[in-house]
Protein backbone atom coordinates (compact mmCIF):
# COMPACT_ATOMS: atom_id res chain seq x y z
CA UNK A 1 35.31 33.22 91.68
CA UNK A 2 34.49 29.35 92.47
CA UNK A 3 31.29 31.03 94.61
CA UNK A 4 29.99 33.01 91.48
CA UNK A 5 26.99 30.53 90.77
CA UNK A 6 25.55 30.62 94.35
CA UNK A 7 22.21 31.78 94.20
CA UNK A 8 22.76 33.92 97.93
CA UNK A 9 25.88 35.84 96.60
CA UNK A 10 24.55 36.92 93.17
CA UNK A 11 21.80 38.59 95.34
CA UNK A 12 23.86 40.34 97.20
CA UNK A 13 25.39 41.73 94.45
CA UNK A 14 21.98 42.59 93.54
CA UNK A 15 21.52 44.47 96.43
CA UNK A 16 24.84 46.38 96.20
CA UNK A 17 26.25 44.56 99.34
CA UNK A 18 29.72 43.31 97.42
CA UNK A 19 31.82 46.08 97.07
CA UNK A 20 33.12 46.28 93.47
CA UNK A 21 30.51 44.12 91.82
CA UNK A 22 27.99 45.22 90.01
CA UNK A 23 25.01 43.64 86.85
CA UNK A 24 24.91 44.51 83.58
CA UNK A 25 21.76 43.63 81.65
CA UNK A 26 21.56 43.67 77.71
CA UNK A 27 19.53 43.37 75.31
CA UNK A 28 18.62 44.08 71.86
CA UNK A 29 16.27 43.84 68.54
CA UNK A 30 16.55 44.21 65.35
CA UNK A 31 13.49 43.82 62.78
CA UNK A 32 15.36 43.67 59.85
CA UNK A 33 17.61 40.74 60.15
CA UNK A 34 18.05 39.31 56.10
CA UNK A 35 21.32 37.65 54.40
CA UNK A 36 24.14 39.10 56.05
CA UNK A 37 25.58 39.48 59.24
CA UNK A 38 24.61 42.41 61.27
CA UNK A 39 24.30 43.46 64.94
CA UNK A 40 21.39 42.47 67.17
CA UNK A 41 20.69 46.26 67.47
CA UNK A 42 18.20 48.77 66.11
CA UNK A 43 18.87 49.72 62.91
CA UNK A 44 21.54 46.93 62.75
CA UNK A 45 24.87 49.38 64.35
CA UNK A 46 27.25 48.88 67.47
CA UNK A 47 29.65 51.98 66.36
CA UNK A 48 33.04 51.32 67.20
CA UNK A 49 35.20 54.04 66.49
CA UNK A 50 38.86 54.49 66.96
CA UNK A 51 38.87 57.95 68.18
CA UNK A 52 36.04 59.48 70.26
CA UNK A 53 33.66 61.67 69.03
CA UNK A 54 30.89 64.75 70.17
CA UNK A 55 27.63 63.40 70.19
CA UNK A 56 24.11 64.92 70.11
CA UNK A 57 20.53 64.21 69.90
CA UNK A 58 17.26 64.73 68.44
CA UNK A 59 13.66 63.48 67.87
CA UNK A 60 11.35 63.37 65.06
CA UNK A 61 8.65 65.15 67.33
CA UNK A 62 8.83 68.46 68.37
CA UNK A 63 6.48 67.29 71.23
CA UNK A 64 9.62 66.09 72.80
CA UNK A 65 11.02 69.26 74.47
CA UNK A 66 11.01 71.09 77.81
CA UNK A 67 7.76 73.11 77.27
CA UNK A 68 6.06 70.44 76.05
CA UNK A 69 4.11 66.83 76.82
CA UNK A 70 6.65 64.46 75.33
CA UNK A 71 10.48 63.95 76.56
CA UNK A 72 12.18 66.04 78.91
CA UNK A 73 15.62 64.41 79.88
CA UNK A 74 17.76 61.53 78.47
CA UNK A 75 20.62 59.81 79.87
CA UNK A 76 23.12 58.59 77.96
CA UNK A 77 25.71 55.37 78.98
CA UNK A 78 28.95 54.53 77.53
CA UNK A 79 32.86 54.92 77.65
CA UNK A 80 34.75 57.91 77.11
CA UNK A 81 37.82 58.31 75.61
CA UNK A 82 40.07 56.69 78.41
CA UNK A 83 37.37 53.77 77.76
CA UNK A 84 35.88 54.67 81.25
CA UNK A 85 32.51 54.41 82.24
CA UNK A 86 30.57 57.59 81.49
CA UNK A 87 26.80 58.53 82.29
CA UNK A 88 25.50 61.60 80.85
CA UNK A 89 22.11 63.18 81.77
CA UNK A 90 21.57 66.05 79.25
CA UNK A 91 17.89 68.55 79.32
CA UNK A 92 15.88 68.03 76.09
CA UNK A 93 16.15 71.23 73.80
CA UNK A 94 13.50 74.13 75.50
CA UNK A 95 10.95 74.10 72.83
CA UNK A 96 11.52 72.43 70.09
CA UNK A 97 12.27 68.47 70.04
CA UNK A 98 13.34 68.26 66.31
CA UNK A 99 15.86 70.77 67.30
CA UNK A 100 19.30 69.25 68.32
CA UNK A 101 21.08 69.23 71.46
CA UNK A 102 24.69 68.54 72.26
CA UNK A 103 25.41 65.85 74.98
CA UNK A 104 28.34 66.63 77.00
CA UNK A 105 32.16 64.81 76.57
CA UNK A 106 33.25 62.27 74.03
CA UNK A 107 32.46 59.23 73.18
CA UNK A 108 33.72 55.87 72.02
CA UNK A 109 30.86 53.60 72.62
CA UNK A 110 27.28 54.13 73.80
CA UNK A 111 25.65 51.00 74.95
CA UNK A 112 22.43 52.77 76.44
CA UNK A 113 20.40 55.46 76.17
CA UNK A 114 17.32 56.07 77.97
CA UNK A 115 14.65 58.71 78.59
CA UNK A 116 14.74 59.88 82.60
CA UNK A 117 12.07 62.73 82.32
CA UNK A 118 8.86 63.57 80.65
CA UNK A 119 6.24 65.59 80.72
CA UNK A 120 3.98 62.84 80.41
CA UNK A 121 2.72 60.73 83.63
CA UNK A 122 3.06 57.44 81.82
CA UNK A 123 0.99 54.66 81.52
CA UNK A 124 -0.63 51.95 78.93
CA UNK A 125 -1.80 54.24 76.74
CA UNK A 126 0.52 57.30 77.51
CA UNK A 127 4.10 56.76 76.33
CA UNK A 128 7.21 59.56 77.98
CA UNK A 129 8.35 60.47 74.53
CA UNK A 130 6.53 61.00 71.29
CA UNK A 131 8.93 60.87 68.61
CA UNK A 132 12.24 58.15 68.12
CA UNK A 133 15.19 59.69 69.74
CA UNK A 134 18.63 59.36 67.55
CA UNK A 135 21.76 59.92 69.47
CA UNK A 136 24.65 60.51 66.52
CA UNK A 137 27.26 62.52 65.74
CA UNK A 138 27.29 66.23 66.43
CA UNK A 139 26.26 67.79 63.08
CA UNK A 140 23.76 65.59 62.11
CA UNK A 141 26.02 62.61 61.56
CA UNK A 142 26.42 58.78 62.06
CA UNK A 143 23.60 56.93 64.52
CA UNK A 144 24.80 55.56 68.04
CA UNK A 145 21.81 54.72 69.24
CA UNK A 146 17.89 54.88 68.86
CA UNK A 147 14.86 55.20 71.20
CA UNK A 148 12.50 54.09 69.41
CA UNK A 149 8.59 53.77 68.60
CA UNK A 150 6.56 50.95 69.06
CA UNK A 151 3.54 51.78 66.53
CA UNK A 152 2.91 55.49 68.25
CA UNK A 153 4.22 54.45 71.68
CA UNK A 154 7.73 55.09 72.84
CA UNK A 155 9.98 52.60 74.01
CA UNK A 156 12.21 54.96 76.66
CA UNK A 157 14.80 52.72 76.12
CA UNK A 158 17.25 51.98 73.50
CA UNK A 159 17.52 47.98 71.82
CA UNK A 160 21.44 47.37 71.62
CA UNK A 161 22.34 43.71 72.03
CA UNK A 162 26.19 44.67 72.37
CA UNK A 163 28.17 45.99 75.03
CA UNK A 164 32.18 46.72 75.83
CA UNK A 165 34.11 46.32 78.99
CA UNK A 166 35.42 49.29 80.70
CA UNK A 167 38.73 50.00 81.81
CA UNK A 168 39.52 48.67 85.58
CA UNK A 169 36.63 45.65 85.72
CA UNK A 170 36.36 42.34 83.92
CA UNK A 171 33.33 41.04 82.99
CA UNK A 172 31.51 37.77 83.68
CA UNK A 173 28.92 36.63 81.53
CA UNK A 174 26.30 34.49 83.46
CA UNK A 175 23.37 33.69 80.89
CA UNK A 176 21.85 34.47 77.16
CA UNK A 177 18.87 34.48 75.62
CA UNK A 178 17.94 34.76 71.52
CA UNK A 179 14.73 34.68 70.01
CA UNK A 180 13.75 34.77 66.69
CA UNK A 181 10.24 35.17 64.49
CA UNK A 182 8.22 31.49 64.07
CA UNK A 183 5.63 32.72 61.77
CA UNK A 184 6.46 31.03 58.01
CA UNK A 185 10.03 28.77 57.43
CA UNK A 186 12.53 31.30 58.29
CA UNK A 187 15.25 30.67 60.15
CA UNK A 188 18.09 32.63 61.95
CA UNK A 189 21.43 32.05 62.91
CA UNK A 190 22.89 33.62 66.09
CA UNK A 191 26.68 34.39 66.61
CA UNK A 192 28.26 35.56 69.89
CA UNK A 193 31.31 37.68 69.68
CA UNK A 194 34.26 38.88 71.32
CA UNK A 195 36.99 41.28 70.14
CA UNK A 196 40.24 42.08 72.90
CA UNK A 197 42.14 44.89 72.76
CA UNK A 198 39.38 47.44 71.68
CA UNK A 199 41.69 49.53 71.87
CA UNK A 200 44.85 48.26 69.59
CA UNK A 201 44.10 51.07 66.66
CA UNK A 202 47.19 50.53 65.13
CA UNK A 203 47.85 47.50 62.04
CA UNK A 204 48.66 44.82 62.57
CA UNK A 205 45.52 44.39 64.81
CA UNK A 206 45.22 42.45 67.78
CA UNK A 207 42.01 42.83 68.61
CA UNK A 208 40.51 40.35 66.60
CA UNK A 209 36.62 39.26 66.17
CA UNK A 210 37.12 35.53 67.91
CA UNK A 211 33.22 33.62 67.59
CA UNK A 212 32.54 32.48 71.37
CA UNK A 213 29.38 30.81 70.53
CA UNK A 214 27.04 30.11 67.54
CA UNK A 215 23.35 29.06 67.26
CA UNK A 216 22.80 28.24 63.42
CA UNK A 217 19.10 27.10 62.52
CA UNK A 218 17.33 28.93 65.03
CA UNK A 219 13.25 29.23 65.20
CA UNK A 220 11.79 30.80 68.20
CA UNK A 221 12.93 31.55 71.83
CA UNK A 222 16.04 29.68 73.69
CA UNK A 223 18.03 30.17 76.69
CA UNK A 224 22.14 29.10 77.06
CA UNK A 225 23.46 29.35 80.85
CA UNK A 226 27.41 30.00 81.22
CA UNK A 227 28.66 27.39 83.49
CA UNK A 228 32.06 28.44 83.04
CA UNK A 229 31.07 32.31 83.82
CA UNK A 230 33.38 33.64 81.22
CA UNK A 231 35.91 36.10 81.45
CA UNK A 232 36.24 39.08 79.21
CA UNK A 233 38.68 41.98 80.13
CA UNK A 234 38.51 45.83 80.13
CA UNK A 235 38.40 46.89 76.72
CA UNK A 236 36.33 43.96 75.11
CA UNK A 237 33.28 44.77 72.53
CA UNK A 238 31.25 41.54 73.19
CA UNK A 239 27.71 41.22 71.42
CA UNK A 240 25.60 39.28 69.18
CA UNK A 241 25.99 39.24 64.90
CA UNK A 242 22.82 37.57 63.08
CA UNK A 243 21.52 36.86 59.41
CA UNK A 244 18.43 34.93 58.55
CA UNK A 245 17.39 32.82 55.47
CA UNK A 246 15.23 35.67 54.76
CA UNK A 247 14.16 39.51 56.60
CA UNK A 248 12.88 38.46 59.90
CA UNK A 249 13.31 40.09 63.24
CA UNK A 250 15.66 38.66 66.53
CA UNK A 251 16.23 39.78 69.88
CA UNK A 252 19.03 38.59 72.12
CA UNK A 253 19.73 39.75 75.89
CA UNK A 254 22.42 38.60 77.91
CA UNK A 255 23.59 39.28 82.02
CA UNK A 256 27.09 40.15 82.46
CA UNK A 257 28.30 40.42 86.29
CA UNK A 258 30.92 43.34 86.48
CA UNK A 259 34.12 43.28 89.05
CA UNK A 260 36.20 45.93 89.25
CA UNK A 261 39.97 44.95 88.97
């Protein structure tokens, strides 16, 4: 991989000229960063179960449904329970968006979610959903991910600053970038994680949380470039943990470049 950093092959990647390599781009937010460590994620989560699980999803506006103005499609990205890569598209419920609908397969992450159809021909003052999506549990259960609001105005896009290798690729990470509120004395520290062997669900664990990087102190925006690119196998939750010297809000994004084994 001694050509990884050359600016001509990373956009051909881009492109999708180099068979088995691929970009991942993540980033995250979370506006209620206070004492204690918590994900870089909306509503502070990365679920990592140990067994998949049936997912569905819902908004708070009933807008957000076939017959209607707001969202009419979402798509859904994550690992299944072979920790593959899995991509679901599922319809938004017929008429009523506060109305659940299952998404198809099981699931034991979801790193995106994202709305793919609306009713709505967007722009600056039109949003393509009107209500915050919540992907959880079949049932009504745990969160996996939020689309959410921006005052009335929907995102289409979920904020999860985390991310897990899939089985058959290794990942490369290339660059990351944190930023965190300047207004007042708060300050945040940043922590960049790594735990191996997802998958080891059995005690005793090996798939430890091992700190890769930490940025204590924090106040404002700041960029760290990987020379080393690196590594992290298949099966490898990597993402950012933060806490603040008082409730402020962060966002973090990273670039991973994916190879397939």
């Amino acid at each position: 991989m001694s050509y990884i950093g050359n600016s001509d092959f990373l956009l051909e990647v881009a492109k999708g000229n180099v068979a088995g390599h691929s970009f991942v781009h993540k980033f995250g937010r979370n506006t209620n960063i206070s004492t204690s460590l918590v994900p870089v994620s909306l509503g502070g989560i990365y679920q990592t179960p140990t067994a998949a699980v049936s997912l569905e999803f819902v908004s708070s506006a009933t807008t957000d449904a076939l017959n209607s103005t707001g969202m009419h499609e979402i798509t859904i990205e994550g690992l299944d329970a072979n920790w593959d890569l899995q991509s679901v598209t599922t319809a938004a419920h017929a008429t009523n968006g506060q109305t659940a609908v299952n998404i198809s397969g099981t699931w034991l992450r979801v790193f995106r979610a994202y709305i793919t159809k609306s009713g709505a021909y967007a722009s600056a003052s039109t949003s393509s959903h009107a209500g915050t999506i919540t992907v959880r549990i079949q049932g009504a259960g745990t969160t996996y991910a939020t689309i959410p609001l921006e005052g009335s105005f929907g995102l289409g896009q979920s904020l999860i600053g985390a991310y897990t290798v899939p089985n058959g690729y290794t990942a490369y990470i290339l660059t990351q970038q944190y930023s965190s509120d300047v207004s007042g004395t708060k300050t945040t520290d940043f922590y960049f994680f790594k735990r191996e062997n997802a998958d080891d669900v059995a005690s005793s664990y090996t798939g430890v949380m091992r700190l890769q990087q930490a940025n204590v102190g924090t106040q404002g925006a700041f960029e760290y470039t990987h020379k080393s690119y690196d590594p992290f196998p298949a099966k490898t939750d990597i993402g950012f943990l933060a806490k603040a010297s008082g409730t402020t809000d962060a966002s973090v994004e990273f670039e991973l470049l994916l190879v397939a084994d």
